[in-house]
C-alpha atoms as a PDB file:
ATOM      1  CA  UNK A   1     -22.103 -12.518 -73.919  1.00  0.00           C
ATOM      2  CA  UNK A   2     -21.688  -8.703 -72.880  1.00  0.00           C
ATOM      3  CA  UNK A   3     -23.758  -9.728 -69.626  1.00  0.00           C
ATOM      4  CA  UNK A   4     -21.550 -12.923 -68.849  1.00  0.00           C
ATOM      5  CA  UNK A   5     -18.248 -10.773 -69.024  1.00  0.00           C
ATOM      6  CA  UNK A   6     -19.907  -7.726 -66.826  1.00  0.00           C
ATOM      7  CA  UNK A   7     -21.442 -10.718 -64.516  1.00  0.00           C
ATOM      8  CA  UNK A   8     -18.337 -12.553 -64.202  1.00  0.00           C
ATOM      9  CA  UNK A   9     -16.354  -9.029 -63.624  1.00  0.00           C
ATOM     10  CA  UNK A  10     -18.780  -8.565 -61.067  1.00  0.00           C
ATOM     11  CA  UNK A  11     -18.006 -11.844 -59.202  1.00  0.00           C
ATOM     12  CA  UNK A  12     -14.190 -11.496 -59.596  1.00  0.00           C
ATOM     13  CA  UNK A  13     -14.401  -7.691 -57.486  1.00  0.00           C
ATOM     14  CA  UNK A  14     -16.884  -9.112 -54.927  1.00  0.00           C
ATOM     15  CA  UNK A  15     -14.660 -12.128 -54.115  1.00  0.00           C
ATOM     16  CA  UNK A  16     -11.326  -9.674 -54.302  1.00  0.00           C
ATOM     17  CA  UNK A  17     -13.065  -7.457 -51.636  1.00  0.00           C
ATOM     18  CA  UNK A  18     -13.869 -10.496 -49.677  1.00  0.00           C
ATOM     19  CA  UNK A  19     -10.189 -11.791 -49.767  1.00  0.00           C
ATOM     20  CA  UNK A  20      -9.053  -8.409 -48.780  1.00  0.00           C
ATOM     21  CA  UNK A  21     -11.398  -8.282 -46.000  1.00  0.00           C
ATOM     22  CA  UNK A  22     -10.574 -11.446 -44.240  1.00  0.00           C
ATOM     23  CA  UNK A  23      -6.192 -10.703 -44.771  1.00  0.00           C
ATOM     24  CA  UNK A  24      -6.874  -7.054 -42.667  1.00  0.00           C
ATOM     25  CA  UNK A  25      -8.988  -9.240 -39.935  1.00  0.00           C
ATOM     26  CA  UNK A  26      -6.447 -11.902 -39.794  1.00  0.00           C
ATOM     27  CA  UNK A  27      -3.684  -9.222 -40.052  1.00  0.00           C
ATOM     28  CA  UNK A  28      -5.416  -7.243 -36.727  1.00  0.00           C
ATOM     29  CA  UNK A  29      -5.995 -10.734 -35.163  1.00  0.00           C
ATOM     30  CA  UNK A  30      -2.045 -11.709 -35.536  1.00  0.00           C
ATOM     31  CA  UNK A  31      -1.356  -7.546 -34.387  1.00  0.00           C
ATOM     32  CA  UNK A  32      -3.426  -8.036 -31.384  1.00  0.00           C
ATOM     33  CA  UNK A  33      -2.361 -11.435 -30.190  1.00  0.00           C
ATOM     34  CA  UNK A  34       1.406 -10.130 -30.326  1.00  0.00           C
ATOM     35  CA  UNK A  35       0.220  -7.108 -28.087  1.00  0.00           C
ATOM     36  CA  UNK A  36      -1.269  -9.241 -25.800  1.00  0.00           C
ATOM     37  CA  UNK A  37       1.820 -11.085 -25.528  1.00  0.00           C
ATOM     38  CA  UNK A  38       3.644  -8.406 -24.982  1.00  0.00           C
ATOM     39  CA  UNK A  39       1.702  -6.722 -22.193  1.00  0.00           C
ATOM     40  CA  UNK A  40       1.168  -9.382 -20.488  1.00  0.00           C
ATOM     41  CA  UNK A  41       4.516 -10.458 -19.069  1.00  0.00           C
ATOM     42  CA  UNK A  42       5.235  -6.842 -18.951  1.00  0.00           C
ATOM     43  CA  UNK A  43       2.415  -6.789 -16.236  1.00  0.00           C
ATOM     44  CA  UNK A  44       4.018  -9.777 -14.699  1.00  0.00           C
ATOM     45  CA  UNK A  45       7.329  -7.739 -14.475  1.00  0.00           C
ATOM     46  CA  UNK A  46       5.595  -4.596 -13.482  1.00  0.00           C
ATOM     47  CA  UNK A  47       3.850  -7.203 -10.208  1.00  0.00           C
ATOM     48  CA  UNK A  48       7.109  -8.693  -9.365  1.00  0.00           C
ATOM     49  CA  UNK A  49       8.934  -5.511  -9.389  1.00  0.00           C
ATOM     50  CA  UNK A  50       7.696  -4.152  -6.530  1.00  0.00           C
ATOM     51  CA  UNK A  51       5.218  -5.071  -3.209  1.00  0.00           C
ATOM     52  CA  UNK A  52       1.427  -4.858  -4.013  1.00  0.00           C
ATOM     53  CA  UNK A  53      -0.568  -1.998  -1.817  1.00  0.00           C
ATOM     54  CA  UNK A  54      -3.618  -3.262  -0.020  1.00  0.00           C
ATOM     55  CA  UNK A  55      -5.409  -0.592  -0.830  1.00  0.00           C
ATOM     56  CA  UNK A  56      -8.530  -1.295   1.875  1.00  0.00           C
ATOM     57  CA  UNK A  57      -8.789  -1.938   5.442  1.00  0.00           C
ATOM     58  CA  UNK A  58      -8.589  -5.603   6.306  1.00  0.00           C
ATOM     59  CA  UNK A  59     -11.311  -6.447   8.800  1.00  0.00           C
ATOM     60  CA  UNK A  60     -12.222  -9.748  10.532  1.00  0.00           C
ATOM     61  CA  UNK A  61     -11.743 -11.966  13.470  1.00  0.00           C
ATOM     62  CA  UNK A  62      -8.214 -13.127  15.013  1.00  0.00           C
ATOM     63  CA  UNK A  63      -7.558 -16.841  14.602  1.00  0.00           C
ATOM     64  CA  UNK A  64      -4.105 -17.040  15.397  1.00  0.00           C
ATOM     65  CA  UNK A  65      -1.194 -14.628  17.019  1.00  0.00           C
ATOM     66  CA  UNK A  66       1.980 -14.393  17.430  1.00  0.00           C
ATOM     67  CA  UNK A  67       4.848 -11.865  19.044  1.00  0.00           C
ATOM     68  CA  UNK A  68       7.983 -11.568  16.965  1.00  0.00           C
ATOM     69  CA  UNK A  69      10.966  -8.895  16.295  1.00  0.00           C
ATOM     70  CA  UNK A  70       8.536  -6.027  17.685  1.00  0.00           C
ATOM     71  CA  UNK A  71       5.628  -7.237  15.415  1.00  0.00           C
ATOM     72  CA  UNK A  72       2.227  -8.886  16.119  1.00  0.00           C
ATOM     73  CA  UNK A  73       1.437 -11.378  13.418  1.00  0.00           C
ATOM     74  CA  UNK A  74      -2.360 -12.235  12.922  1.00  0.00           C
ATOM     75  CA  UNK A  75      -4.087 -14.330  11.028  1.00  0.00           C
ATOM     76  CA  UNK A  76      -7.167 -13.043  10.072  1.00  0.00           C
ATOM     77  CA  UNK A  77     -10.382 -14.492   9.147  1.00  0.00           C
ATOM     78  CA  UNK A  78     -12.141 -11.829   6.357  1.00  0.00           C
ATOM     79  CA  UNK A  79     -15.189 -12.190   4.461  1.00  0.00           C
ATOM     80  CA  UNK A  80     -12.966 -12.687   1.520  1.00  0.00           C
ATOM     81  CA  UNK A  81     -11.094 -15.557   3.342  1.00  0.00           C
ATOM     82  CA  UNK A  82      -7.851 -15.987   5.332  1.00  0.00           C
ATOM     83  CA  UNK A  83      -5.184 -13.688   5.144  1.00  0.00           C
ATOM     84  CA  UNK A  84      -1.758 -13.119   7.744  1.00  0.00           C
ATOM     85  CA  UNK A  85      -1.297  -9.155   8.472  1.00  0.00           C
ATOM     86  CA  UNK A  86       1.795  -8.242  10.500  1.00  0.00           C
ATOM     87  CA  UNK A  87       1.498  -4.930  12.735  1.00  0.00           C
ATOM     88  CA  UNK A  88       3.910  -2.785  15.236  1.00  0.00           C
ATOM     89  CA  UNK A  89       3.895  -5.271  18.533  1.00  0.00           C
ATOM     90  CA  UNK A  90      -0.680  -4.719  20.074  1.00  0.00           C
ATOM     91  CA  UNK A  91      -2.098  -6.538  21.867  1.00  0.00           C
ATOM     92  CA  UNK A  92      -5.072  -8.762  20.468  1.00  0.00           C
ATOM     93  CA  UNK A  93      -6.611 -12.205  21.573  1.00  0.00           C
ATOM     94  CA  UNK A  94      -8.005 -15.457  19.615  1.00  0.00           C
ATOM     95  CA  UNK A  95     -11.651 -14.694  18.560  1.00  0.00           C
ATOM     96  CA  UNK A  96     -11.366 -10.735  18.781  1.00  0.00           C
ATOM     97  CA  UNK A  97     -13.217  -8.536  15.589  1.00  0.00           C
ATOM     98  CA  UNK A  98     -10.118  -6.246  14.809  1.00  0.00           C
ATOM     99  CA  UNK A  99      -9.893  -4.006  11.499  1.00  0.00           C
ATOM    100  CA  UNK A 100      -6.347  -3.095  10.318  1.00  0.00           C
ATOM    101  CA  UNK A 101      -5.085   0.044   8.262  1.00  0.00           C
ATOM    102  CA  UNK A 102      -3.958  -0.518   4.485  1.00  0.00           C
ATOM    103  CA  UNK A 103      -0.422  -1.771   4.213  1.00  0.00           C
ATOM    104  CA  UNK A 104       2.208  -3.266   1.662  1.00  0.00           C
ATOM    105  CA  UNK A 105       1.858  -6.659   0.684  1.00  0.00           C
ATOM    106  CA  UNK A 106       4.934  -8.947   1.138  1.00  0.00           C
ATOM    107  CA  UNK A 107       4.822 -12.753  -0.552  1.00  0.00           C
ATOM    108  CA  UNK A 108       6.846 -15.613  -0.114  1.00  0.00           C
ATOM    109  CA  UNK A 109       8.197 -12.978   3.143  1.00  0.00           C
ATOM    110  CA  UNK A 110      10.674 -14.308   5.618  1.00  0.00           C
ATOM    111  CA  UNK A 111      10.492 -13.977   9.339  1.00  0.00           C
ATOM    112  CA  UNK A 112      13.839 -14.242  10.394  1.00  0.00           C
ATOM    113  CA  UNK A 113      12.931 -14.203  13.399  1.00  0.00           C
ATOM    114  CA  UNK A 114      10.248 -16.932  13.297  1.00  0.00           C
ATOM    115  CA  UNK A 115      12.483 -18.554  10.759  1.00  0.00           C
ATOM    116  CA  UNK A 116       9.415 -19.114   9.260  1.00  0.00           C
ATOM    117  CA  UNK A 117       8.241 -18.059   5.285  1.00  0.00           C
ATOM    118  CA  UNK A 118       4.758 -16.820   4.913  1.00  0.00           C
ATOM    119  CA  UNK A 119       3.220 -17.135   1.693  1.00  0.00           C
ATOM    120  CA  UNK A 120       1.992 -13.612   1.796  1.00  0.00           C
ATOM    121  CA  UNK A 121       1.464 -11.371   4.422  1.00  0.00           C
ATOM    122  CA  UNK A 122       0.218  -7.796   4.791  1.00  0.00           C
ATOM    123  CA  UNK A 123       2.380  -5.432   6.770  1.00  0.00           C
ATOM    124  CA  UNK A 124       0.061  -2.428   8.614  1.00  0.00           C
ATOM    125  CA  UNK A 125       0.949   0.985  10.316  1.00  0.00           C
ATOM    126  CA  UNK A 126      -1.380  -0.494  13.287  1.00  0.00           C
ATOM    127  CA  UNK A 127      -5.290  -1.016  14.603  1.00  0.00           C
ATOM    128  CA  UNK A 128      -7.523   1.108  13.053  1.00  0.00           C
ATOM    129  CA  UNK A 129      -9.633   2.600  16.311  1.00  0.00           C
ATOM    130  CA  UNK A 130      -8.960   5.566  18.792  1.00  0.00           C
ATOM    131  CA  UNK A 131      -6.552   4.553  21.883  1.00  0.00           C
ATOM    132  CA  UNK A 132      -5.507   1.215  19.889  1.00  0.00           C
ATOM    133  CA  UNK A 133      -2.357  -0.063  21.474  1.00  0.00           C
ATOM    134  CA  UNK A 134       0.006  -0.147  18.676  1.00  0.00           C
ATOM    135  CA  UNK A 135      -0.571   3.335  18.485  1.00  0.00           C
ATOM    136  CA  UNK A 136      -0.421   4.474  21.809  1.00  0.00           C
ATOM    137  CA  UNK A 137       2.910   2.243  22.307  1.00  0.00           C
ATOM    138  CA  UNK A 138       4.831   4.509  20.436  1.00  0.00           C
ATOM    139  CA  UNK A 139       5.305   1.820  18.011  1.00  0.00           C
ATOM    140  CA  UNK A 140       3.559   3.568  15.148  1.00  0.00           C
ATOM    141  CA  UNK A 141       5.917   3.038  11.709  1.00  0.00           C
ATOM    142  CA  UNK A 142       6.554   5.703   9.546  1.00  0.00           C
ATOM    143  CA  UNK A 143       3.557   5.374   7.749  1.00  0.00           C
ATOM    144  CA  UNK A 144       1.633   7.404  10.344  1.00  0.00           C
ATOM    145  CA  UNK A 145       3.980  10.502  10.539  1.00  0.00           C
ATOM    146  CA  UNK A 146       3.369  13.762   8.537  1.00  0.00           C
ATOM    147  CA  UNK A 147       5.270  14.522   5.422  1.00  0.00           C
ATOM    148  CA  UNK A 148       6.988  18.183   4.758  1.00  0.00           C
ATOM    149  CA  UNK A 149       3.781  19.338   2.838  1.00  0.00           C
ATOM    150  CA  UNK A 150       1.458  18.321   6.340  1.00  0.00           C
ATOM    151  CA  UNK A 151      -0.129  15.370   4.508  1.00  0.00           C
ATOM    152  CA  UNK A 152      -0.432  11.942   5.963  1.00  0.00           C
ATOM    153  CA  UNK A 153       1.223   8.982   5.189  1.00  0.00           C
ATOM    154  CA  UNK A 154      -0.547   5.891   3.942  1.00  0.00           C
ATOM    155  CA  UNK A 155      -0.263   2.927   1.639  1.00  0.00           C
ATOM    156  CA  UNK A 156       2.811   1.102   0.776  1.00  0.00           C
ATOM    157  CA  UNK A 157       5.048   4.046   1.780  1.00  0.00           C
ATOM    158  CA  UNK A 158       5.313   7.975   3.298  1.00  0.00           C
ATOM    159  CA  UNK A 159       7.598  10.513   3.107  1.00  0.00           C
ATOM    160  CA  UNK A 160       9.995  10.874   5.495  1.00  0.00           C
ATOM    161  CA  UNK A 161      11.471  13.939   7.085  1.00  0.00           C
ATOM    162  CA  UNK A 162      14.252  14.520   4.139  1.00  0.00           C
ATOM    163  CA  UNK A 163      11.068  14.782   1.585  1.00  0.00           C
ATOM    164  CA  UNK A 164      12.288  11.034   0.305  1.00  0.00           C
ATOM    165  CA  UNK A 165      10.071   8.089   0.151  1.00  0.00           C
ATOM    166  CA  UNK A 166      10.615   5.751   3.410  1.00  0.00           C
ATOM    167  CA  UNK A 167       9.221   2.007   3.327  1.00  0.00           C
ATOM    168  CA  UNK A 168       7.709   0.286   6.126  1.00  0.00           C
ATOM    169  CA  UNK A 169       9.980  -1.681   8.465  1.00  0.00           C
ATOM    170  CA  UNK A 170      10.181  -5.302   8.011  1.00  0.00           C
ATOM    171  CA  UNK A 171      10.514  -8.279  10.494  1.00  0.00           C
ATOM    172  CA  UNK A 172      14.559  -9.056   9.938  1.00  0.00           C
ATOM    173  CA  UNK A 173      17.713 -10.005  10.773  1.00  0.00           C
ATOM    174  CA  UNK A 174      19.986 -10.310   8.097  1.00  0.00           C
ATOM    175  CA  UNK A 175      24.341 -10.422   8.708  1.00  0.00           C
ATOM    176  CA  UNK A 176      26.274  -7.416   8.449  1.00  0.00           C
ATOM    177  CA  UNK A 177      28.312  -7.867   5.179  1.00  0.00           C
ATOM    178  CA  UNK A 178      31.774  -8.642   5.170  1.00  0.00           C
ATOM    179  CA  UNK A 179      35.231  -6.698   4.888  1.00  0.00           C
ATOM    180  CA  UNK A 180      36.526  -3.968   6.451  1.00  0.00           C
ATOM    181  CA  UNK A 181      33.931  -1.629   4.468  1.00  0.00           C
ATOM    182  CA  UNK A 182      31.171  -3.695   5.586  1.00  0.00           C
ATOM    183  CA  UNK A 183      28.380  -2.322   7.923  1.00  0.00           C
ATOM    184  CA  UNK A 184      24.812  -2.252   8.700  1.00  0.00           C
ATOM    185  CA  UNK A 185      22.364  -0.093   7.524  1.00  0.00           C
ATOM    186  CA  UNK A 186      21.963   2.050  10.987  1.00  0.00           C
ATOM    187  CA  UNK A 187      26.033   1.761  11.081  1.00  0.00           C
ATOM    188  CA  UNK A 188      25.677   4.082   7.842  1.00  0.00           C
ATOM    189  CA  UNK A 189      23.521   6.305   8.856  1.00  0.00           C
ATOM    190  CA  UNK A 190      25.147   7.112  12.092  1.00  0.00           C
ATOM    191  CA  UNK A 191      28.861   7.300  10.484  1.00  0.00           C
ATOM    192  CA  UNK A 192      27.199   8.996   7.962  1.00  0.00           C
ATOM    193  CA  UNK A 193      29.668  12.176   7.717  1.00  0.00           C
ATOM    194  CA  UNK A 194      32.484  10.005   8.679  1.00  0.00           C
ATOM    195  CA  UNK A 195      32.045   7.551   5.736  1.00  0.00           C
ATOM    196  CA  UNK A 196      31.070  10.774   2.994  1.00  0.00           C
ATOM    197  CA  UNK A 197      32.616   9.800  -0.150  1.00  0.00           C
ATOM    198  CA  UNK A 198      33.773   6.275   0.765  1.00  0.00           C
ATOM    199  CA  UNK A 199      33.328   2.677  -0.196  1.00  0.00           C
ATOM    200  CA  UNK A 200      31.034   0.848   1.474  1.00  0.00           C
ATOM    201  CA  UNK A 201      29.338  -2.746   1.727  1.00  0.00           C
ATOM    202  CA  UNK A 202      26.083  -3.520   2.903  1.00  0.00           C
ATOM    203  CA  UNK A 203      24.521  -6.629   3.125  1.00  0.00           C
ATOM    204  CA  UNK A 204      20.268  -6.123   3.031  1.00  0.00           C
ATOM    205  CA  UNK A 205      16.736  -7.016   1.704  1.00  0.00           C
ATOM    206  CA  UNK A 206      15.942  -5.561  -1.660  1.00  0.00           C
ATOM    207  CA  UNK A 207      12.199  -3.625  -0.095  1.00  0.00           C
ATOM    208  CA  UNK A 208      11.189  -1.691  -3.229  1.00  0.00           C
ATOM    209  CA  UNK A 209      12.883  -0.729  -6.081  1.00  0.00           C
ATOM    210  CA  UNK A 210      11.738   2.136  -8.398  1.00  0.00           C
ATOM    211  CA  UNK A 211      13.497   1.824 -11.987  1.00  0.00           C
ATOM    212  CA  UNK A 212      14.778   4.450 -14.267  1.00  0.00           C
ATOM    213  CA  UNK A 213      14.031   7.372 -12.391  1.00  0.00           C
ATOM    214  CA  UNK A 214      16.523  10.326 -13.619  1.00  0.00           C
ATOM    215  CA  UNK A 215      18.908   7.165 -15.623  1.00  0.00           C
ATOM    216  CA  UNK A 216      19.182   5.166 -12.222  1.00  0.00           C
ATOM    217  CA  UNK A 217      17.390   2.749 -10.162  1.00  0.00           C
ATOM    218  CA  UNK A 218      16.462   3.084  -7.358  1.00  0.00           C
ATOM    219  CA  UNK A 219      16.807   0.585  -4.541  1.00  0.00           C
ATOM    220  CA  UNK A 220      15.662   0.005  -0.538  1.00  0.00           C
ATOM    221  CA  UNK A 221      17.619  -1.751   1.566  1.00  0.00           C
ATOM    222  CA  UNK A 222      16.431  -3.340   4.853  1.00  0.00           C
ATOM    223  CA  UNK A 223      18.658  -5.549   6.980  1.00  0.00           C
ATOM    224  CA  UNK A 224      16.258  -5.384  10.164  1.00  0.00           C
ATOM    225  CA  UNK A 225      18.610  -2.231  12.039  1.00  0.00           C
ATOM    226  CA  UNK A 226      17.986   1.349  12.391  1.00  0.00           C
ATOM    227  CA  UNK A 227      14.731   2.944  14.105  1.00  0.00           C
ATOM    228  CA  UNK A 228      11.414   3.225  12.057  1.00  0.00           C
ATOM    229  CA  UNK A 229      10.216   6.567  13.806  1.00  0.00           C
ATOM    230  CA  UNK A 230      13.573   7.938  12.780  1.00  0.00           C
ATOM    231  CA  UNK A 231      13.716   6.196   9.217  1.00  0.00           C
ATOM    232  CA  UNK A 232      16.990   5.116   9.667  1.00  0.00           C
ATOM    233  CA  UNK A 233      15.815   1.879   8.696  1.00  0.00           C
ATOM    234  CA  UNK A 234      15.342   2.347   5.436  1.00  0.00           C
ATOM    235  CA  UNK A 235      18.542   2.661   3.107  1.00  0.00           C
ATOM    236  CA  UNK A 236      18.226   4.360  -0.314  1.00  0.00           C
ATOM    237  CA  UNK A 237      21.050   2.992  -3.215  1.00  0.00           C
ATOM    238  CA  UNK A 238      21.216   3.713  -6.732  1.00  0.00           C
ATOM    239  CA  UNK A 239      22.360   1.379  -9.499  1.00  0.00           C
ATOM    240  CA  UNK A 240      22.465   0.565 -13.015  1.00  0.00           C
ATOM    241  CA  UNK A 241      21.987  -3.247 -11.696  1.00  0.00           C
ATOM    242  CA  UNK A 242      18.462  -4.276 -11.151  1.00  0.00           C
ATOM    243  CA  UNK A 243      17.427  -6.352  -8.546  1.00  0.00           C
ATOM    244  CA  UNK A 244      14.237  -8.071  -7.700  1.00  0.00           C
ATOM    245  CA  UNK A 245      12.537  -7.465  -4.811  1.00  0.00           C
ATOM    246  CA  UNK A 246      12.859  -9.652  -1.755  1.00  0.00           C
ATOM    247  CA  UNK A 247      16.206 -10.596  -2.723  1.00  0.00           C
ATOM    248  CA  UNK A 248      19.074 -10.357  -0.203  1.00  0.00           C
ATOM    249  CA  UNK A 249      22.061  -8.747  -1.843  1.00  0.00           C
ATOM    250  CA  UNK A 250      25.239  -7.510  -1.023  1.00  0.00           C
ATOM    251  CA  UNK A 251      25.575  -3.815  -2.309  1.00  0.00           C
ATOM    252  CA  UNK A 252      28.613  -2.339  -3.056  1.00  0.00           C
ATOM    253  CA  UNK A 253      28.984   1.825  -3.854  1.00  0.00           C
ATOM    254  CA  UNK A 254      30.057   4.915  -2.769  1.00  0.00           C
ATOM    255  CA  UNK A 255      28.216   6.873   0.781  1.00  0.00           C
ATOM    256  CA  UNK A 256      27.376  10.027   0.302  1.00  0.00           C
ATOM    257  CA  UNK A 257      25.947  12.111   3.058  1.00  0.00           C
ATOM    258  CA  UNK A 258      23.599  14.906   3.192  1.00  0.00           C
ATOM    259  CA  UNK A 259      22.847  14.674  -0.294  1.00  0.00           C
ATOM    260  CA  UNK A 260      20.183  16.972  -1.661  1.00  0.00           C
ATOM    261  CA  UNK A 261      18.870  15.893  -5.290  1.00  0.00           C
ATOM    262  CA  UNK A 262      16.344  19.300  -5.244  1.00  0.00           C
ATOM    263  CA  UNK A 263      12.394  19.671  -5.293  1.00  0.00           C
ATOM    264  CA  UNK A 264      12.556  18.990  -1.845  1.00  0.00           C
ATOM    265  CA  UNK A 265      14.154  15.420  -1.560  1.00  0.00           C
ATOM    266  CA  UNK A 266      17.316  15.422   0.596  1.00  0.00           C
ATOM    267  CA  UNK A 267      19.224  11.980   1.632  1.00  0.00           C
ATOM    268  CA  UNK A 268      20.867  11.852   4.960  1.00  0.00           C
ATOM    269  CA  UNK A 269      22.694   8.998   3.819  1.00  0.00           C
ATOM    270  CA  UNK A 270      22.762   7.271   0.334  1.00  0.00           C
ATOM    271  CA  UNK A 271      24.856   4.632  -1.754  1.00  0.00           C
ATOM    272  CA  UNK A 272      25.625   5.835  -5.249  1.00  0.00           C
ATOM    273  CA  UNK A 273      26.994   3.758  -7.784  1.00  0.00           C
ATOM    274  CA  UNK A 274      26.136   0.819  -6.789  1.00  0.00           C
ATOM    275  CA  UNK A 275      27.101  -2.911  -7.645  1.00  0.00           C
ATOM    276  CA  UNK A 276      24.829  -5.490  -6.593  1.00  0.00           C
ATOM    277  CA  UNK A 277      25.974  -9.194  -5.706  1.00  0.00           C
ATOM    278  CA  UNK A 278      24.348 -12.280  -3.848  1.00  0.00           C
ATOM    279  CA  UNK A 279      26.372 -13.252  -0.528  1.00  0.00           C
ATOM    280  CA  UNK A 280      25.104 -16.688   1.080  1.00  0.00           C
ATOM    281  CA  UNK A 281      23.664 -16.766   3.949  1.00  0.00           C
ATOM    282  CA  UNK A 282      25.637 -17.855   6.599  1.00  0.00           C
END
């Protein structure tokens, strides 16, 4: 009897040890399933909040070109397949072996002055190759100037002359926004001093947008004015509103000029307090 008890005692911790096992695997399953859930739209956001870097040189032969708003578009046959890379106006021909620097990835981009919508497109500094004729045009884009600490641009963005991060120009040609407070983007920077502390409206591209740096946002605004080797065609606001990038907006805020934030990072021009809005397209 004494050995039935201790045998059935036996059976009743083995199968509460079992039980207990399979509720802490199930519980880790259910944990890890919600994690994965949660990280993965967060990567989704973290993709759509911002252009991708092609982080390599492309290199392959031309298939296609075109001439457009001071840009050579190519379509370029890689190894890894076909792929559309946008440069500062070259020269290149149908069947030529070109190699192009990194760049920032654009998808579902808008030529506004193709009127035509790429799927995805890369946009480069230029040719990769001594004497290349992007280069040597002087149409370089900010990419290839020095920063204040002597390094060299590269990637999706550099740093521009104020210490501030300045994004590639972009093939466009978007309206000037309405209202008497309405101007461009270059109209800003040069009425910069006259405009300091004022309201004012710009109608642009949403180009980057960094989040929650120092309790703002902060946006770029292209609208296809301003000069590249000067960076005045890049437009820094900062918001509380979020946008998604390659939206067109209408931004509404306060100019400041001059403005110097510290560590090196000075604004010529920026929007501050900043409501966003969609305006139609005329």
């Amino acid at each position: 009897m004494k050995r039935l008890i201790t045998g059935l005692l036996v059976m009743v911790v083995i199968l509460g040890a079992a039980a207990l096992l399979v509720t802490q695997k199930n519980k880790k399953a259910h944990s890890a399933g919600v994690q994965a859930k949660t990280v993965a739209p967060m990567k989704e956001v973290a993709r759509s909040a911002a252009p991708e870097a092609a982080g390599n040189p492309l290199s392959g032969t031309v298939k296609e070109t075109m001439d457009s708003g001071g840009y050579t578009y190519v379509l370029l046959t890689t190894t890894g397949g076909e792929v559309w890379v946008a440069a500062p106006k070259t020269v290149v021909k149908v069947g030529q072996k070109i190699a192009f620097a990194p760049g920032m990835v654009m998808k579902n981009f808008k030529s506004e002055t193709l009127n035509r919508t790429f799927d995805e497109v890369v946009f480069s500094p230029g040719v990769i190759g001594a004497g290349s004729q992007a280069m040597a045009s002087g149409g370089g884009c900010p990419l290839d100037r020095k920063n204040k600490s002597g390094g060299m641009g590269g990637g999706m963005a550099a740093m521009g002359s104020s210490g501030r991060v300045v994004v590639p120009p972009l093939d466009l040609k978007i309206a000037k926004a309405e209202g008497d407070n309405g101007y461009t983007v270059i109209e800003l920077y040069t009425k910069g001093k006259e405009l300091d502390k004022k309201k004012v409206r710009v109608h642009a591209k949403v180009v980057k947008v960094s989040p929650n740096i120092m309790g703002k946002n902060w946006i770029h605004l292209q609208d296809g004015t301003g000069e590249p080797e000067k960076g005045t065609h890049d437009l820094v606001a900062t918001s509380q509103d979020m946008p998604t990038v390659g939206e067109i907006v209408t931004i509404e805020g306060v100019l400041y000029s001059d403005k110097d934030f510290g560590a090196g990072y000075r604004y010529d021009v920026i929007i501050e307090e900043a409501i966003i809005s969609n305006q139609p397209e005329k």
